[in-house]
Protein backbone atom coordinates (compact mmCIF):
# COMPACT_ATOMS: atom_id res chain seq x y z
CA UNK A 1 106.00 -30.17 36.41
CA UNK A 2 104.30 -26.62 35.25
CA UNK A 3 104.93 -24.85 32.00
CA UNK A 4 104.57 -21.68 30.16
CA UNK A 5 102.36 -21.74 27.50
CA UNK A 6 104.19 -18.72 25.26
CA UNK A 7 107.82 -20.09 26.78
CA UNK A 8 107.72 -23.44 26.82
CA UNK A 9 105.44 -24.27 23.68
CA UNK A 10 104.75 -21.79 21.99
CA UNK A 11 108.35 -20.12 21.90
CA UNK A 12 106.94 -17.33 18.87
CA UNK A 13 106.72 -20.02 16.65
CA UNK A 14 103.67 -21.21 13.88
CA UNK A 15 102.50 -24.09 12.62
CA UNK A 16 104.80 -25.88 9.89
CA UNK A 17 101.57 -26.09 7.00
CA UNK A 18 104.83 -28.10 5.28
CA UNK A 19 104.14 -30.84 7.52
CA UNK A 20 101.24 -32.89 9.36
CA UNK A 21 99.57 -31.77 12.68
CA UNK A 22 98.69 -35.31 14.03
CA UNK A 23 100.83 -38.43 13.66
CA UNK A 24 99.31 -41.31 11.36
CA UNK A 25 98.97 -43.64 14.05
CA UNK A 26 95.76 -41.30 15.22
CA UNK A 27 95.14 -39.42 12.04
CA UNK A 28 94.76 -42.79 10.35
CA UNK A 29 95.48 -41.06 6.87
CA UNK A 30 97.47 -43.68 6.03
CA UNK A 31 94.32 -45.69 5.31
CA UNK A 32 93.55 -43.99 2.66
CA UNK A 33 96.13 -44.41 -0.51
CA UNK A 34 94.84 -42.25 -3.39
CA UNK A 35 95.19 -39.47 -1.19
CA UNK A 36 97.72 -37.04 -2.74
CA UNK A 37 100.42 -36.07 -0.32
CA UNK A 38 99.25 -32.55 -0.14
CA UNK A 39 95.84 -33.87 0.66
CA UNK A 40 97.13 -36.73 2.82
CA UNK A 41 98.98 -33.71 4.31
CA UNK A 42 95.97 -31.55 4.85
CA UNK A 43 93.58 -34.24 6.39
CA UNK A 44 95.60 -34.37 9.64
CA UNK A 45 95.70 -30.58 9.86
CA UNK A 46 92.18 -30.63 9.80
CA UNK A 47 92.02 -33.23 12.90
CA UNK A 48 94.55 -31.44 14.64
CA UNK A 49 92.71 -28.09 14.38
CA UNK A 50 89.39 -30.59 16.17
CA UNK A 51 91.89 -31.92 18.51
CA UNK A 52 92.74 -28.59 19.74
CA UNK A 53 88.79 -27.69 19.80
CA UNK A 54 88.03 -31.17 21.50
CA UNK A 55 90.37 -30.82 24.22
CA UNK A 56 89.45 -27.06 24.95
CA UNK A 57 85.35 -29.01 24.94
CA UNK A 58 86.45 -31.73 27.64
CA UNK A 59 88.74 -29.61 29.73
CA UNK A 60 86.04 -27.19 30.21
CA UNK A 61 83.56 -29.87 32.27
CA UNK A 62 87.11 -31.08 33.58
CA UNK A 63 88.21 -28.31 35.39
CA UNK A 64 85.02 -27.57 36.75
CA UNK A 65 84.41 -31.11 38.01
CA UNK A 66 87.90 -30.77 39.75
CA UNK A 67 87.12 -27.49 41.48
CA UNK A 68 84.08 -28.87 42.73
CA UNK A 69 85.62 -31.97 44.22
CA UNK A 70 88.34 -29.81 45.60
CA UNK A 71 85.69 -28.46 48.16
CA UNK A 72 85.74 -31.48 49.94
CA UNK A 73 89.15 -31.24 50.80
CA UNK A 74 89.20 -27.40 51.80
CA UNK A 75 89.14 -27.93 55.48
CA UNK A 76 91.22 -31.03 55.62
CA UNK A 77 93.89 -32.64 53.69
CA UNK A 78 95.92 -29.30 52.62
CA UNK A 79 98.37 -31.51 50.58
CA UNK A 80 95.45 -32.89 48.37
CA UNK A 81 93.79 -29.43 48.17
CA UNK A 82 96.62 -27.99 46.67
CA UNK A 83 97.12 -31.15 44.21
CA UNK A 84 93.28 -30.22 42.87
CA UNK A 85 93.40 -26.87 42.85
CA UNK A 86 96.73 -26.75 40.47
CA UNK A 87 95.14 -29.45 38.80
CA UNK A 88 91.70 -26.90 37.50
CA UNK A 89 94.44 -23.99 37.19
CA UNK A 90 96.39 -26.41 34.60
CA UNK A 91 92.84 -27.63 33.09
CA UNK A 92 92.13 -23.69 32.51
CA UNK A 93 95.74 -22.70 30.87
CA UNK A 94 95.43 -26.40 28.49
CA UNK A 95 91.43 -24.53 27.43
CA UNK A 96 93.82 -21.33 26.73
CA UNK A 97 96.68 -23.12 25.31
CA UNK A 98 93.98 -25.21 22.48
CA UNK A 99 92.27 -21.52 22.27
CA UNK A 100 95.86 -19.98 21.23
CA UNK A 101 96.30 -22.82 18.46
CA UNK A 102 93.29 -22.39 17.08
CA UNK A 103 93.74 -18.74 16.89
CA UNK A 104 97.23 -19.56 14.87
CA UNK A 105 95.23 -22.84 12.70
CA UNK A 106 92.59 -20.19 11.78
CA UNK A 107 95.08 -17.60 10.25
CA UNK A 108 97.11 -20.29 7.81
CA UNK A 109 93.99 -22.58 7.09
CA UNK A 110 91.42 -21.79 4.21
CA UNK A 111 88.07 -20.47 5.58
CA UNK A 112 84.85 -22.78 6.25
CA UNK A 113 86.03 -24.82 9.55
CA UNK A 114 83.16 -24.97 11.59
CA UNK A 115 82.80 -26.91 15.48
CA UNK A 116 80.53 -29.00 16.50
CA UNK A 117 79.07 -28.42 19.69
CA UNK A 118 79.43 -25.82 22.54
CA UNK A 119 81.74 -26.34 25.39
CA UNK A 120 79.60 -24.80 28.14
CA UNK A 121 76.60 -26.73 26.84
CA UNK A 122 78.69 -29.86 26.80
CA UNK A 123 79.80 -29.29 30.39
CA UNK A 124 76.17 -28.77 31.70
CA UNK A 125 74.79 -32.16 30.26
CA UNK A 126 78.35 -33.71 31.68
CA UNK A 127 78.38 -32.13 35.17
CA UNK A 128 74.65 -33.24 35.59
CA UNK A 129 75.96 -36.79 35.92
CA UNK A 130 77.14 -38.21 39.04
CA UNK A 131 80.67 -37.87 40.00
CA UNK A 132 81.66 -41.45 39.91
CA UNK A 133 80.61 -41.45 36.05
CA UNK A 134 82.28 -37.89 35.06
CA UNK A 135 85.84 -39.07 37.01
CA UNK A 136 85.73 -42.49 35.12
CA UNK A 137 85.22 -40.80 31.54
CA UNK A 138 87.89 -37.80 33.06
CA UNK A 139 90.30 -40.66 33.52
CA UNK A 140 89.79 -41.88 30.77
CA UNK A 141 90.36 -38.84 28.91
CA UNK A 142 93.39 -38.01 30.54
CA UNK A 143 95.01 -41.87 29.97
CA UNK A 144 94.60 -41.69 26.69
CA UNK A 145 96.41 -37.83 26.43
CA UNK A 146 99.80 -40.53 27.10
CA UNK A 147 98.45 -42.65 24.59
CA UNK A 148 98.79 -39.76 22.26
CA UNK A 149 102.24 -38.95 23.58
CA UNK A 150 103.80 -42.19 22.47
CA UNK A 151 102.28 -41.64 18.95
CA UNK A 152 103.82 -38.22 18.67
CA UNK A 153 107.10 -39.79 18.99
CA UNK A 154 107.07 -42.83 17.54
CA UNK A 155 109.85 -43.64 14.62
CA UNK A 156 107.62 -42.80 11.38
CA UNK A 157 105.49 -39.58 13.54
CA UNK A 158 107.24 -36.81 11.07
CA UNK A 159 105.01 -34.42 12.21
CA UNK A 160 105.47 -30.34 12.40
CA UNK A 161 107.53 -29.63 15.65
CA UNK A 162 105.02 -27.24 17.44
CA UNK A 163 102.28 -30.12 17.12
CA UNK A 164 105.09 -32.38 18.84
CA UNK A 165 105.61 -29.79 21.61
CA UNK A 166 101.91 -29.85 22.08
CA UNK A 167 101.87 -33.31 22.91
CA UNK A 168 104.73 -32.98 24.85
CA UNK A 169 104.16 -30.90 27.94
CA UNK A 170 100.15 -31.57 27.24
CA UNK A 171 101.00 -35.34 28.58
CA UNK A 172 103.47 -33.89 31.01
CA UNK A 173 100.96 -32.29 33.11
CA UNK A 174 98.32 -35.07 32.02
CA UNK A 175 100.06 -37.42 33.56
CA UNK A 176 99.94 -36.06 37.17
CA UNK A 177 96.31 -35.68 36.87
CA UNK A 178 95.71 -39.02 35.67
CA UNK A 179 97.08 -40.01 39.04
CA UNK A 180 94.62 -37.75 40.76
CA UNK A 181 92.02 -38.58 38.61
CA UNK A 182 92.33 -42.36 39.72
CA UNK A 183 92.46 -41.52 43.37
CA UNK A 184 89.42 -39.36 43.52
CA UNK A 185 87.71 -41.74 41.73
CA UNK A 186 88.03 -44.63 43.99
CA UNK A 187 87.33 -42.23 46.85
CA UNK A 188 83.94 -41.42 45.06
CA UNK A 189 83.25 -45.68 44.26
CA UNK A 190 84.11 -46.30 47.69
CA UNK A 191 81.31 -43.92 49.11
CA UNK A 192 78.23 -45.54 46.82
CA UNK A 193 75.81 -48.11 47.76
CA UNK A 194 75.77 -50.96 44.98
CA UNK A 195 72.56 -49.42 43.53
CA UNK A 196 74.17 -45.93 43.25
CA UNK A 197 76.86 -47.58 41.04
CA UNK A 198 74.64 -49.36 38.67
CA UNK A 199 73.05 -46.13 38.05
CA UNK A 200 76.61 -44.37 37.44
CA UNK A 201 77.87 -47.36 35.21
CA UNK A 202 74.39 -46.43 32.97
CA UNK A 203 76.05 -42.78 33.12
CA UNK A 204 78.54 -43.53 32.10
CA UNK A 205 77.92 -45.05 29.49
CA UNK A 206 75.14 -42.63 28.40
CA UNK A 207 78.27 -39.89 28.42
CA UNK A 208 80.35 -42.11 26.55
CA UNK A 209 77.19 -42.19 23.70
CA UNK A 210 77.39 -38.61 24.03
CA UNK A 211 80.92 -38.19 23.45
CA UNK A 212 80.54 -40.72 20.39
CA UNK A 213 77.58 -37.78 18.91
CA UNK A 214 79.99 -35.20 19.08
CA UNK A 215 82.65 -36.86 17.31
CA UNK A 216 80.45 -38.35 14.80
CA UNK A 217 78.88 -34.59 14.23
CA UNK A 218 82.32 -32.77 14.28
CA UNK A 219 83.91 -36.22 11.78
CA UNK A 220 81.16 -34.87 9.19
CA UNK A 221 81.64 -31.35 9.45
CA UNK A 222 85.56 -32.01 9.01
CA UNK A 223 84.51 -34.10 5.75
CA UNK A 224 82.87 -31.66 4.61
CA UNK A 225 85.32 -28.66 5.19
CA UNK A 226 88.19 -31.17 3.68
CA UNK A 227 86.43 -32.10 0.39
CA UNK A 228 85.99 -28.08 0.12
CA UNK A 229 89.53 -27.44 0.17
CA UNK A 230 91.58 -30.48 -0.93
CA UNK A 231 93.12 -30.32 -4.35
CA UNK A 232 92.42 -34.27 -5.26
CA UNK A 233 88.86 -34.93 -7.60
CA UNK A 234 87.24 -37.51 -5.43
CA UNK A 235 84.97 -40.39 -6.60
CA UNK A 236 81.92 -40.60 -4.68
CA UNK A 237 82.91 -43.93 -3.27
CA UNK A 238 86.13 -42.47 -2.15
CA UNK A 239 84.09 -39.52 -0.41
CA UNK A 240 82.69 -42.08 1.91
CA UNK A 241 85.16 -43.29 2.19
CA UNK A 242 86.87 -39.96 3.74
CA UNK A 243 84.05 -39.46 6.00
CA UNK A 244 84.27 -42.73 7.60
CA UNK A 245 87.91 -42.36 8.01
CA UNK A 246 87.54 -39.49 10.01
CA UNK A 247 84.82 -40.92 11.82
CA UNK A 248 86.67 -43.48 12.78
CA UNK A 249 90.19 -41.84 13.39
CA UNK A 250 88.11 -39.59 16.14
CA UNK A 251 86.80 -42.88 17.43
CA UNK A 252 90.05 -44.36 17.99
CA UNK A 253 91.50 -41.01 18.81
CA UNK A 254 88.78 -40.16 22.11
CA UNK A 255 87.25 -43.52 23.04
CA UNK A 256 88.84 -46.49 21.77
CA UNK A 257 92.44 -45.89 21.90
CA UNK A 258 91.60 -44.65 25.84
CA UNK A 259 89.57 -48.00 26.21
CA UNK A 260 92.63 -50.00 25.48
CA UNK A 261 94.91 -48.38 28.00
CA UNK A 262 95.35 -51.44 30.49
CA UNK A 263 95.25 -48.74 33.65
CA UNK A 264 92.00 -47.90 32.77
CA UNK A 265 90.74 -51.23 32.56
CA UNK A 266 92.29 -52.35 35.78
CA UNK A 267 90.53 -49.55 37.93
CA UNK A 268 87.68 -48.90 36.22
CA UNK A 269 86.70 -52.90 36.04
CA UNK A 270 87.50 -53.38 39.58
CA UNK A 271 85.10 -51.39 40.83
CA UNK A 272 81.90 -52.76 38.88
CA UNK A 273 80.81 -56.37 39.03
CA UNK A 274 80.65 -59.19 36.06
CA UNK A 275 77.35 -57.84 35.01
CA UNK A 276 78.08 -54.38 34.83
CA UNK A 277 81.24 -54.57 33.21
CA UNK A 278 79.42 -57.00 30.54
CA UNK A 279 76.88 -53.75 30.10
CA UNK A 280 80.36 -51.41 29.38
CA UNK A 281 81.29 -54.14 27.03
CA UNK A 282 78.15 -54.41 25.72
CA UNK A 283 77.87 -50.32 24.95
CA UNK A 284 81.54 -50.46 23.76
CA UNK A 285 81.28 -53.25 20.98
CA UNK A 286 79.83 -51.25 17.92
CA UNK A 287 82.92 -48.78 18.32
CA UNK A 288 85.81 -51.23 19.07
CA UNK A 289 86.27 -51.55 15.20
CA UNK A 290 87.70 -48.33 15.36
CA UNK A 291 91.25 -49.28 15.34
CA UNK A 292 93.92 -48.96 13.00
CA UNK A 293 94.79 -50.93 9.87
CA UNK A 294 98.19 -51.51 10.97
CA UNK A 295 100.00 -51.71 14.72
CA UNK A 296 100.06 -48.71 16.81
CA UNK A 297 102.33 -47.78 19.48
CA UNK A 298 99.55 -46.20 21.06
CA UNK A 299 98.69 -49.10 24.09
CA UNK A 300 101.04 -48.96 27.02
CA UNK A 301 101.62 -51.51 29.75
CA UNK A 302 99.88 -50.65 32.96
């Protein structure tokens, strides 16, 4: 499954402003009622203008991590060289693809959206992990992509058609490395001694507190940049209240809504023993509250 990004997504089209970027079942705007429907509108574009800059951050470590691992393979199995080295050429058009929206986000949204961190920076703190613990969060990453998917197209997701597309052939792709993803992981568990795994499991979870800055550094800035440019005249209570819901809509969005897939639970757990995976649990509970006010569609069977 390979696409074009200009035609297959793209197709010449822009962003309908007429409509919202994310669905409510990630944008969470939903949980907030006195927001007018221009603003209610507007606070999804402005998440899916940081999904497109937090997928261009991940898939930057990604497809170097992948290019790496591909080395191992070089001399010997040609089948699964070729499977990783089409996997970091897709990782490098997605980084393009979330470049082009932005590009087309910047021209149609007012002025004053700012990022939060810098990829390459990102991807040296990541890639000085150990592979084990950057495959388990890439897995992660990439499960929750299909997560996305389903909430794209769910019955009530009357999102702009372009965003939809997005979603579309971004899970496509996603998908197949997901499978990869899994299978170079356990290839990497299966080659560390028990003590090199505790160590990853603390890794991990130190890149998972990582990931959780980020989002709680680019939730603010997104605040902030919202209250600039809505219409609505907030209270101060219902400021907070806007901060917090983007805080926690990226929460659900990059950690917990991946945490919930059952096929990341089933591989990642069965690698670590009762005490570690008490430690992930452990690390986990403060953000687990992070989930919507009312059902998503978002978990899939394993």
């Amino acid at each position: 499954m390979r696409w074009d990004i200009e035609d297959d997504v793209l197709r010449g089209r822009r962003f309908d402003m007429s409509k919202p970027f994310l669905p409510s079942g990630l944008s969470l705007a939903g949980e907030l009622p006195f927001l007018r429907e221009g603003d209610r509108r507007l606070f999804s574009q402005v998440q899916g203008r940081s999904y497109a800059y937090i997928f261009g951050l991940v898939e930057r470590f990604i497809s170097a991590k992948v290019l790496e691992i591909s080395r191992a393979h070089s001399l010997g199995d040609q089948v699964a060289l070729e499977a990783l080295v089409r996997m970091t050429d897709e990782e490098i058009k997605h980084q393009e693809l979330f470049r082009r929206l932005e590009t087309l986000m910047a021209a149609d949204m007012p002025a004053g959206y700012s990022p939060a961190a810098e990829p390459n920076a990102v991807a040296v703190a990541v890639l000085g992990k150990s592979t084990w613990a950057v495959l388990a969060l890439t897995l992660h990453i990439e499960l929750f992509t299909q997560a996305h998917y389903r909430a794209s197209i769910a019955a009530e997701a009357d999102i702009c058609e372009l965003w939809r597309d997005v979603f579309l052939f971004h899970w496509k792709e996603e998908s197949q490395h997901a499978v990869l993803d899994e299978l170079e992981f356990l290839s990497a568990d299966a080659r560390l001694t028990p003590a090199q795994r505790d160590i990853a499991v603390g890794e991990l979870i130190e890149l998972v507190g990582a990931l959780d800055q980020i989002l709680q550094a680019q939730a603010a800035a997104d605040a902030a940049y919202f209250l600039g440019v809505a219409t609505g005249n907030f209270t101060a209570a219902q400021r907070e209240m806007i901060a917090a819901t983007f805080l926690k809509a990226y929460r659900w969005q990059y950690i917990v809504s991946g945490v919930m897939q059952p096929r990341l639970q089933k591989v990642l757990f069965a690698t670590m023993t009762p005490g570690q995976v008490e430690r992930v649990n452990d690390a986990l509970a403060p953000l687990l509250s992070a989930v919507p006010a009312e059902p998503s569609p978002i978990v899939a069977q394993a």
